[in-house]
Protein backbone atom coordinates (compact mmCIF):
# COMPACT_ATOMS: atom_id res chain seq x y z
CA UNK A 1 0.00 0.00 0.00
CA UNK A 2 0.93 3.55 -1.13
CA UNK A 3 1.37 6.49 1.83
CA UNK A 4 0.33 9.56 0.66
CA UNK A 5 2.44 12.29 0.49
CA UNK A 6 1.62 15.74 1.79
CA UNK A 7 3.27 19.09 1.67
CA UNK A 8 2.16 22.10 3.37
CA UNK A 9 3.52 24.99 1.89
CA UNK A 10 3.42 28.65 3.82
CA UNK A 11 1.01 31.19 2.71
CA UNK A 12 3.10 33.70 0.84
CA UNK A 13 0.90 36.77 1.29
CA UNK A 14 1.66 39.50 3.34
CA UNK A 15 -0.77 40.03 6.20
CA UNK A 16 -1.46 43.04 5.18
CA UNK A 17 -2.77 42.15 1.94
CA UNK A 18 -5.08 39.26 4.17
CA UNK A 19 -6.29 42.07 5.84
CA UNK A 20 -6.55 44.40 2.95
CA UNK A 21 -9.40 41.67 1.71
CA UNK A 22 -10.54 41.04 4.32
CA UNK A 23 -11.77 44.83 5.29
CA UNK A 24 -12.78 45.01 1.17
CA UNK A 25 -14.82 41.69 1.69
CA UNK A 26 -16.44 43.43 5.07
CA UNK A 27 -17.03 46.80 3.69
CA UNK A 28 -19.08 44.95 0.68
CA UNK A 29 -20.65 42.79 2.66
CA UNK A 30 -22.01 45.82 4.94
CA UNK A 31 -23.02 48.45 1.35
CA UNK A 32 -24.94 45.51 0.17
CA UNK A 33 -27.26 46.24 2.82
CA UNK A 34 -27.14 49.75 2.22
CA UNK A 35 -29.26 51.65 -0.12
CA UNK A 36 -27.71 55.02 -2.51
CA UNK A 37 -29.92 58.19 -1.95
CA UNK A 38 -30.75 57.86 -5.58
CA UNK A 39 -32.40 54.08 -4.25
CA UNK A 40 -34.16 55.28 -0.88
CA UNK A 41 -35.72 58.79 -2.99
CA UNK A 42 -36.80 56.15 -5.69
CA UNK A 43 -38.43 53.70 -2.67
CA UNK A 44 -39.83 56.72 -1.40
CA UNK A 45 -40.92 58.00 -4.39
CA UNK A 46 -39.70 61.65 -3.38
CA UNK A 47 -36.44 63.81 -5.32
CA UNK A 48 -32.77 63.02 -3.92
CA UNK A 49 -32.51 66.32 -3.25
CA UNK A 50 -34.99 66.35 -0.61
CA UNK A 51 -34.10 63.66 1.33
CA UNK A 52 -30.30 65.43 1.36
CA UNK A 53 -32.30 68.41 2.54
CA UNK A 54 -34.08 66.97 5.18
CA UNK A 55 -30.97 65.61 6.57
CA UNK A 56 -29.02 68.61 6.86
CA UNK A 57 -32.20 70.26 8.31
CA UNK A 58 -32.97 67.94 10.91
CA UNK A 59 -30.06 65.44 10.86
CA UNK A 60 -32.10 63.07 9.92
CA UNK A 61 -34.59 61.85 7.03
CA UNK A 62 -37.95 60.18 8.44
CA UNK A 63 -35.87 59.09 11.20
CA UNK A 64 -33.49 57.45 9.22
CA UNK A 65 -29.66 58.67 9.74
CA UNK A 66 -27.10 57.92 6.94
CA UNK A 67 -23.57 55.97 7.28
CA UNK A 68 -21.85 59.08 5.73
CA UNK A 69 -18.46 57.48 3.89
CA UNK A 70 -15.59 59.67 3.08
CA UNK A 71 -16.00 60.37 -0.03
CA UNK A 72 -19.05 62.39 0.95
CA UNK A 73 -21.32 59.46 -0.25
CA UNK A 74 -24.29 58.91 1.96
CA UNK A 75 -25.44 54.91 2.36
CA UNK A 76 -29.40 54.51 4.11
CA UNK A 77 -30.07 51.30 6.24
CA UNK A 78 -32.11 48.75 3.80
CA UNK A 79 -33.73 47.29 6.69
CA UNK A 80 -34.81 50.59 8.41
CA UNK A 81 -35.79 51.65 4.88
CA UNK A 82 -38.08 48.61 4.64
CA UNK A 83 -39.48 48.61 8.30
CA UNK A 84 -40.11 52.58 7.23
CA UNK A 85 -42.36 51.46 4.00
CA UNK A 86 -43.85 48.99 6.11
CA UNK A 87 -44.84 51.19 8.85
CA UNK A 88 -46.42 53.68 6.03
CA UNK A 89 -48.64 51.01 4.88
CA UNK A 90 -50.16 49.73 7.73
CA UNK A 91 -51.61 53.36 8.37
């Protein structure tokens, strides 16, 4: 009977390119549940523009408060969005 022969051979990537994908992997993982303002005014069915306006007015949008990412882009809560359109219909 053969033995099988196994090598294990190191992982040759930096750690900080593992953690480099790993932080891409998280941050897609966390703007797939994130809607665009261009997405939450079209769920709404009101202009991007007013839900930008309403934030800086009050801070907040219908009681929903952005994840504001540095490059000025501003990413709405799916599931708050959804619990929102919910809420609306049941009155």
């Amino acid at each position: 009977m053969q033995e099988l022969e196994i090598q294990v051979t190191p992982n040759t990537r930096p750690v900080g390119k593992l953690l480099a994908e790993v932080a891409s992997t998280r941050q897609a993982e966390i703007i797939r549940k994130k809607l665009a303002t261009e997405e939450l005014a079209a769920a709404l069915r009101v202009a991007p523009q007013t839900i930008r306006a309403g934030l800086c007015r009050k801070g907040h949008y219908c009681g929903l408060r952005p994840l504001k990412l540095p490059t000025g882009k501003l990413l709405w809560d799916a599931s708050e969005v959804e619990r929102l359109l919910s809420a609306e219909g049941s009155v």
